[in-house]
N, C-alpha and C. Protein backbone atom coordinates (compact mmCIF):
# COMPACT_ATOMS: atom_id res chain seq x y z
N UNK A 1 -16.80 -49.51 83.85
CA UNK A 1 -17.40 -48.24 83.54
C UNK A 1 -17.02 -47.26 84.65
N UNK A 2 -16.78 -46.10 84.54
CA UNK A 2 -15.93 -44.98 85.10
C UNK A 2 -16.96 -43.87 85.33
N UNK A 3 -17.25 -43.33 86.34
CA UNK A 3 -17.87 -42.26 86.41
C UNK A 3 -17.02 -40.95 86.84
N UNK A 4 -17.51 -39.93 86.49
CA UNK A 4 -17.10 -38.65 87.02
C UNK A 4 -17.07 -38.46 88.64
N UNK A 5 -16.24 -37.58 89.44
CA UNK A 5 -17.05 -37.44 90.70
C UNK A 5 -18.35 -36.78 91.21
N UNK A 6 -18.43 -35.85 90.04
CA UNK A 6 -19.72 -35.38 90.45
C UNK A 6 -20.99 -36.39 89.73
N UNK A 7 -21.14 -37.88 90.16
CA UNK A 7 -22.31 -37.99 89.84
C UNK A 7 -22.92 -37.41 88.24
N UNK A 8 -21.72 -37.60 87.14
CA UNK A 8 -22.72 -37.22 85.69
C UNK A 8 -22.71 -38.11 85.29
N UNK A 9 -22.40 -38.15 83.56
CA UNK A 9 -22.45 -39.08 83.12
C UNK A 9 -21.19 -39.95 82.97
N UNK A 10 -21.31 -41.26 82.59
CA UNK A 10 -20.06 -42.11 82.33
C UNK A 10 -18.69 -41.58 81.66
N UNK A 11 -17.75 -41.69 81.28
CA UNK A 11 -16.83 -42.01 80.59
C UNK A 11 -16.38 -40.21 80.32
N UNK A 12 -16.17 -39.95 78.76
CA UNK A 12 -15.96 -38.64 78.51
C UNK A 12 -16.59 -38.01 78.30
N UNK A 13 -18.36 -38.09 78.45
CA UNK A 13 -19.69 -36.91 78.69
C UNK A 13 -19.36 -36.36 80.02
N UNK A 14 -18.79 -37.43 81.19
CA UNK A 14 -19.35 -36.59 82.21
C UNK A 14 -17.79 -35.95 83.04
N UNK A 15 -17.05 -36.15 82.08
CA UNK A 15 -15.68 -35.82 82.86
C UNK A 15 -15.34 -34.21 82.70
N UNK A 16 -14.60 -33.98 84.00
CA UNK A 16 -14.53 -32.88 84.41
C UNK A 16 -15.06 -32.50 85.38
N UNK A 17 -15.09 -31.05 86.33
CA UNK A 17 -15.96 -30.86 87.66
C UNK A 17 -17.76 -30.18 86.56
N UNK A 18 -17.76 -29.51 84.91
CA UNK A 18 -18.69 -29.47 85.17
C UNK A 18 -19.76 -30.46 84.17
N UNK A 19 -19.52 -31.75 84.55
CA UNK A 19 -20.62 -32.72 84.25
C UNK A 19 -22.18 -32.55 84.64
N UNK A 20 -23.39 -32.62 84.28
CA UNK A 20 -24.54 -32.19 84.51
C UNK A 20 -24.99 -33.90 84.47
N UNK A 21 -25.94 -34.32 85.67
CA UNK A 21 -26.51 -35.05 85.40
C UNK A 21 -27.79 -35.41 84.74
N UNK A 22 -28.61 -36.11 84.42
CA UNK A 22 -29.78 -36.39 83.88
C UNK A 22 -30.86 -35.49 84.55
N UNK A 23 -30.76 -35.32 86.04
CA UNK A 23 -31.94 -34.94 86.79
C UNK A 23 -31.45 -33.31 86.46
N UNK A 24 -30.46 -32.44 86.19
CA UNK A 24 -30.21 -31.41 86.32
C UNK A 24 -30.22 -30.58 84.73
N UNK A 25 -30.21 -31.77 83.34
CA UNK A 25 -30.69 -31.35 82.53
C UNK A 25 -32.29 -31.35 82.41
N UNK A 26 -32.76 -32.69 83.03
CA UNK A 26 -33.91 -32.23 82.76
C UNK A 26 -34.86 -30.72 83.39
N UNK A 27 -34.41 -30.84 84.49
CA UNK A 27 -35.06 -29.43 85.16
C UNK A 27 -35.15 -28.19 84.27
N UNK A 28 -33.45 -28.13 84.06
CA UNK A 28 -33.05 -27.02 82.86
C UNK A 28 -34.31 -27.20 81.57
N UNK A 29 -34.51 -28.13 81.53
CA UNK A 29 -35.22 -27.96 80.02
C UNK A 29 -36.64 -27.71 80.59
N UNK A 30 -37.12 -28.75 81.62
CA UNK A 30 -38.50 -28.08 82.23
C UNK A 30 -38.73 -26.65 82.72
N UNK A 31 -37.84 -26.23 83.51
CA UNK A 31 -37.78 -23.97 83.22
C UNK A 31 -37.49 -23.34 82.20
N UNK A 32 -36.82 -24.14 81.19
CA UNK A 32 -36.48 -22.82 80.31
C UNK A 32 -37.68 -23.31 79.24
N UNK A 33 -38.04 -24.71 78.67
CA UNK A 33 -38.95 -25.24 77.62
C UNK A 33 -37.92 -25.49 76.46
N UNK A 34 -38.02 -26.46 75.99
CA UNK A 34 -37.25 -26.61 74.69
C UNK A 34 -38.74 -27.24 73.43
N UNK A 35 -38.30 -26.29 72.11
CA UNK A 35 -39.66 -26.35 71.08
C UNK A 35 -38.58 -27.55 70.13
N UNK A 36 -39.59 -28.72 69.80
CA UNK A 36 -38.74 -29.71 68.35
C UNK A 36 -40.05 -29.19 67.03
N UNK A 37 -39.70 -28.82 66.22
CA UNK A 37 -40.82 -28.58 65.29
C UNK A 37 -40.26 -29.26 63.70
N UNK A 38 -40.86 -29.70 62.90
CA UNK A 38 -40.58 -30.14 61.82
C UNK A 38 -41.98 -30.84 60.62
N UNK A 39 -41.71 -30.49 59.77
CA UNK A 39 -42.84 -31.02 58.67
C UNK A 39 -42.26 -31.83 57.79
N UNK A 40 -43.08 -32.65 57.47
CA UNK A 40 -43.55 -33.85 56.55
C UNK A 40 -43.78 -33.72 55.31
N UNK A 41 -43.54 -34.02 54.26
CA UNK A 41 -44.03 -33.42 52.96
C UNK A 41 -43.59 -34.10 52.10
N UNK A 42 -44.88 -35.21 51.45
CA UNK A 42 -44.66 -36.32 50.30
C UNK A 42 -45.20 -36.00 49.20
N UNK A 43 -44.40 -35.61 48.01
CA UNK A 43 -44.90 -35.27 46.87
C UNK A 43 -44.58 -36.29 45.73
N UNK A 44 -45.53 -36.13 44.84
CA UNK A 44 -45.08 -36.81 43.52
C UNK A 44 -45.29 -36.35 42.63
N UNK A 45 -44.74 -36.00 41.44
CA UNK A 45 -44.89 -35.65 40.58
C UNK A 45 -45.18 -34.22 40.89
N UNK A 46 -44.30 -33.38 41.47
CA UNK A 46 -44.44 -32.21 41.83
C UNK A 46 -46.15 -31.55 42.30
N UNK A 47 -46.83 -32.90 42.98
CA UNK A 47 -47.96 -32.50 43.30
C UNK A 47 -47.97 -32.91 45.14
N UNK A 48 -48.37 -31.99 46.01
CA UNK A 48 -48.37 -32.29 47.13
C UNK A 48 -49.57 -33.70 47.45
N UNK A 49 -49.12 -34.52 48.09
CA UNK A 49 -50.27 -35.72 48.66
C UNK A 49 -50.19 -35.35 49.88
N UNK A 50 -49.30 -35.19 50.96
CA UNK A 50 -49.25 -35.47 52.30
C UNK A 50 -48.53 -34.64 52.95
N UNK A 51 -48.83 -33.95 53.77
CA UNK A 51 -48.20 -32.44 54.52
C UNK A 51 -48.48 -33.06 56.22
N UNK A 52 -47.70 -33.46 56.92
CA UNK A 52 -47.84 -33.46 58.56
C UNK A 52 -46.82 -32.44 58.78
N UNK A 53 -47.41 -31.80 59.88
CA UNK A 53 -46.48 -30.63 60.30
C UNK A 53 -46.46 -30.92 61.94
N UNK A 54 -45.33 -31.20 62.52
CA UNK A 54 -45.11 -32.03 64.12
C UNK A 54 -44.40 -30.69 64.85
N UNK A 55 -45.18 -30.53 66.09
CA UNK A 55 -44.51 -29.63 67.01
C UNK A 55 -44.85 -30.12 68.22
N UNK A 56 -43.44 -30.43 68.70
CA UNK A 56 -43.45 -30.66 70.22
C UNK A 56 -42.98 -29.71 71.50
N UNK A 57 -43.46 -29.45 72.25
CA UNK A 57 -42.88 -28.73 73.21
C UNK A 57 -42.89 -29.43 74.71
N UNK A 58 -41.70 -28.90 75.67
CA UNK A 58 -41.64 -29.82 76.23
C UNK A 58 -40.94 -28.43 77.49
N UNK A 59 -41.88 -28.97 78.52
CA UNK A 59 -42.13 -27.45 79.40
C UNK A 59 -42.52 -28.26 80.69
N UNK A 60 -42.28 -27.18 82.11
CA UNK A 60 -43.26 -27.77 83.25
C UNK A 60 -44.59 -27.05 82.94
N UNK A 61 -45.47 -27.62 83.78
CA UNK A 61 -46.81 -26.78 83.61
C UNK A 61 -46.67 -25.01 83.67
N UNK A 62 -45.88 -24.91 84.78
CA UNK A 62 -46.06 -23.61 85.22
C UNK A 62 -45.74 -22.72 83.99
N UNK A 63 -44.13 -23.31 83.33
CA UNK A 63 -43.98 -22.28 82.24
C UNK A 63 -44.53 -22.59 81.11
N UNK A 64 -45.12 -23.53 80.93
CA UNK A 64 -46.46 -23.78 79.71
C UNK A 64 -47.52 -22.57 80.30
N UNK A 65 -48.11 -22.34 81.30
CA UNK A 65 -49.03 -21.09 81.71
C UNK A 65 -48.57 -20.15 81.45
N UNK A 66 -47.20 -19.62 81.83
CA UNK A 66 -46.69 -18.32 81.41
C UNK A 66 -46.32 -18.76 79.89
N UNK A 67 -46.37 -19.52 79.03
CA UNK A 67 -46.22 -19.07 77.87
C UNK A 67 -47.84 -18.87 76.78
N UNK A 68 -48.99 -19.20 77.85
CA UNK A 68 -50.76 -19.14 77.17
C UNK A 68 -51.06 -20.22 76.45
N UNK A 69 -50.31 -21.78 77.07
CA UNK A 69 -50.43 -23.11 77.15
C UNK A 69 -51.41 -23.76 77.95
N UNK A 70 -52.35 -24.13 77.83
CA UNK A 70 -53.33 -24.09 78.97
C UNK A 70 -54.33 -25.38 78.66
N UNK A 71 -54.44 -25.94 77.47
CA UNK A 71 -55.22 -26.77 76.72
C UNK A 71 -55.92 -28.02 77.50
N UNK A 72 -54.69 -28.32 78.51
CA UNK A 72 -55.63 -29.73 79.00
C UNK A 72 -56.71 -29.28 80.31
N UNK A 73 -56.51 -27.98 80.84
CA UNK A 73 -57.24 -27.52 81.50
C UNK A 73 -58.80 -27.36 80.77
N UNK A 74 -58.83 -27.53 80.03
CA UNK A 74 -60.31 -27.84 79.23
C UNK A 74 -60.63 -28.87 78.47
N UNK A 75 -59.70 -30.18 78.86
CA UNK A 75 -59.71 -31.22 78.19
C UNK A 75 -60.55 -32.35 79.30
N UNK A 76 -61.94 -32.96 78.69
CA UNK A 76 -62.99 -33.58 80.11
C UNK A 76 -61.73 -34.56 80.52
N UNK A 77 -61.19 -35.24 79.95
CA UNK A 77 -60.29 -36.43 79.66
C UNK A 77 -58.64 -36.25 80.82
N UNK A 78 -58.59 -35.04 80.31
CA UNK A 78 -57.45 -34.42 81.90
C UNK A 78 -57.86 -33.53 83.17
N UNK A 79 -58.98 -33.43 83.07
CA UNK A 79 -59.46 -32.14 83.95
C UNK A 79 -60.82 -32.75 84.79
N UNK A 80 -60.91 -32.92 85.97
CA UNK A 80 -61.95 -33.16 86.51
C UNK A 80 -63.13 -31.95 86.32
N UNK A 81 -62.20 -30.62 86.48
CA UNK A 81 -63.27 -29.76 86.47
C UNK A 81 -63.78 -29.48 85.08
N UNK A 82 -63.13 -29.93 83.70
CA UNK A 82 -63.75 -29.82 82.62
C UNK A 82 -64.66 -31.02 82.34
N UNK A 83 -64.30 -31.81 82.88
CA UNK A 83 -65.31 -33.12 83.21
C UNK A 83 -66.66 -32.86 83.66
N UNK A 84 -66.96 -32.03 84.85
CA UNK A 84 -68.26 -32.27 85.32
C UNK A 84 -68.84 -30.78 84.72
N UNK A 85 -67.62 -29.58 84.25
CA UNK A 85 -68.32 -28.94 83.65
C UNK A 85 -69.15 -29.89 82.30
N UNK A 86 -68.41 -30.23 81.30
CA UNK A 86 -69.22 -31.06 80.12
C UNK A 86 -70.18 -31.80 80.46
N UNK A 87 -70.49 -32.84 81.69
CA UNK A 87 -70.92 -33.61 82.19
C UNK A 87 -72.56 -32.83 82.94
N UNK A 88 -72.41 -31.48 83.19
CA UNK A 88 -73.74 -30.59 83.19
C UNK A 88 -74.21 -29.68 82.51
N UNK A 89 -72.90 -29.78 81.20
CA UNK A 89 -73.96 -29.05 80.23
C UNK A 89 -74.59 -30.14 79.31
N UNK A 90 -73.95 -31.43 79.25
CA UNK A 90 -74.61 -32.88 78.63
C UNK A 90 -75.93 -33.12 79.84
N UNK A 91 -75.95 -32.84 80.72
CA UNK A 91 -77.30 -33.46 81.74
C UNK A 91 -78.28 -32.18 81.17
N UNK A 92 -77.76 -30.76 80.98
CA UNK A 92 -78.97 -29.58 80.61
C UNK A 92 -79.71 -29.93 79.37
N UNK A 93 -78.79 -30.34 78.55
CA UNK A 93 -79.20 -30.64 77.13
C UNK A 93 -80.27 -31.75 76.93
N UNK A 94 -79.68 -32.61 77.66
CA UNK A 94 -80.80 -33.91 77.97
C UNK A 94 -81.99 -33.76 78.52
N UNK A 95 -81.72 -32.90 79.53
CA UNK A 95 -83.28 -32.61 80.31
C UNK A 95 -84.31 -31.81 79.53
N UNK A 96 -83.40 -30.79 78.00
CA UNK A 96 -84.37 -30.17 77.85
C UNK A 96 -84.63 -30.70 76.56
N UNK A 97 -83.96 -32.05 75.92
CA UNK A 97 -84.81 -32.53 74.78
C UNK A 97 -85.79 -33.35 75.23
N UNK A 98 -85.42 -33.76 76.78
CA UNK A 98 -86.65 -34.17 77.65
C UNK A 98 -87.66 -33.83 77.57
N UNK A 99 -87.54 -32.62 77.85
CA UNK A 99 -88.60 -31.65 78.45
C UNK A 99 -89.80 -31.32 76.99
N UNK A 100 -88.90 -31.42 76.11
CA UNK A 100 -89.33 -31.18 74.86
C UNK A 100 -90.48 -32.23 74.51
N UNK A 101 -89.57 -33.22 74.14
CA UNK A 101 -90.57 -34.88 73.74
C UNK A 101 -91.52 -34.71 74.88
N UNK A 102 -91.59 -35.27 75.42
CA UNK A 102 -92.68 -34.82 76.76
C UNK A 102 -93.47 -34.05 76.94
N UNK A 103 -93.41 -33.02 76.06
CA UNK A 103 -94.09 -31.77 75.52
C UNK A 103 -95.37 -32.04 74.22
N UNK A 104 -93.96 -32.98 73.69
CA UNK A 104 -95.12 -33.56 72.02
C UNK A 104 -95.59 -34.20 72.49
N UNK A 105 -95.27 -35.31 73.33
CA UNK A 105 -96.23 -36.94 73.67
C UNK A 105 -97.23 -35.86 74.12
N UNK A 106 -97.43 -34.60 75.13
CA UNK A 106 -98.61 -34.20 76.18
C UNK A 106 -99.86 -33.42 74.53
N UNK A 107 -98.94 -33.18 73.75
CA UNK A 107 -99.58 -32.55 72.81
C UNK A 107 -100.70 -33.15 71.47
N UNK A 108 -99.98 -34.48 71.04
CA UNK A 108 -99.99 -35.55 69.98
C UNK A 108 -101.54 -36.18 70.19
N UNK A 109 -102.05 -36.50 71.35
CA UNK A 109 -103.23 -37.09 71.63
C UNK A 109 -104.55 -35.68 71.57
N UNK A 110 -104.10 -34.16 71.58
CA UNK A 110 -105.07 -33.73 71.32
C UNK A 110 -105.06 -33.07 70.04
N UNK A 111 -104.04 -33.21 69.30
CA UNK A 111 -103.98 -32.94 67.97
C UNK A 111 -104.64 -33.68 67.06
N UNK A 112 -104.15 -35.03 67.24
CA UNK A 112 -105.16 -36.12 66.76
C UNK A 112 -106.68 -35.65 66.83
N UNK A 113 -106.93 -35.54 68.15
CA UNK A 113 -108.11 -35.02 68.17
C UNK A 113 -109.04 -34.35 67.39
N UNK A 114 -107.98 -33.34 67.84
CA UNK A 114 -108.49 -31.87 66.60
C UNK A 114 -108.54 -32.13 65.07
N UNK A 115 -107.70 -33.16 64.75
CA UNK A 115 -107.38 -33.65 63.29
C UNK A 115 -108.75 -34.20 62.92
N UNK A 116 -108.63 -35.54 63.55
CA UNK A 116 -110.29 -36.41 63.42
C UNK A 116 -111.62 -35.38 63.33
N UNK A 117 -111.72 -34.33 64.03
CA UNK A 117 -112.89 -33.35 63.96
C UNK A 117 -113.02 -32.62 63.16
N UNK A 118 -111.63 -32.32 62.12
CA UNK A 118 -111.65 -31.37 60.93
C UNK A 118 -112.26 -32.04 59.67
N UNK A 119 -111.59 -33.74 60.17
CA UNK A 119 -111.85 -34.58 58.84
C UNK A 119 -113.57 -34.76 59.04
N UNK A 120 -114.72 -34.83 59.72
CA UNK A 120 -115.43 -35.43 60.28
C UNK A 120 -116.36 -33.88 59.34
């Protein structure tokens, strides 16, 4: 197996002075972003059953931000800080169906009350 001198690829991809290696396409595609998009579509009898519609994009973070890509930044699952945000609005919620029940149990024993004295 024969390589180029500049470090590209093998044989007749990488021959010549301008061969690009692996690490220098990928960069290229991480600054500029390259979009694969394509749909799915199983019909029978000229009636649609099944429509997937696939879009991939494939970016560094930074130019995913400059393009208003931003999604896992609010994902609890990638984001620490969307994590403990969800994680205290799940503890508010809790405290105040807490706060609630705790409210009926303080209430339930003089209702009864009041109930038994209406029937009486």
């Amino acid at each position: 197996m024969t390589t180029s001198s500049g470090g590209g690829l093998p044989g007749p991809y990488g021959g010549g002075g301008g061969g690009a290696n692996l690490a220098d396409i990928l960069e290229r595609v991480l600054d500029k972003g390259i979009v694969i998009a394509g749909d799915i579509k199983i019909n029978l009898l000229d009636i649609e059953l099944l429509t997937i519609k696939l879009r991939l994009i494939v970016a560094s973070v930074d130019k995913a931000k400059e393009m208003g890509i931003d999604w896992w930044e609010g994902d609890p699952a990638l984001s620490q800080g969307a994590r403990r945000t969800e994680l205290s609005r799940e503890n508010a919620e809790l405290r105040q169906r807490l706060a609630e029940l705790e409210e009926r149990m303080s209430l339930e024993p003089a209702e009864k009350e009041t109930h038994e004295r209406r029937e009486r």
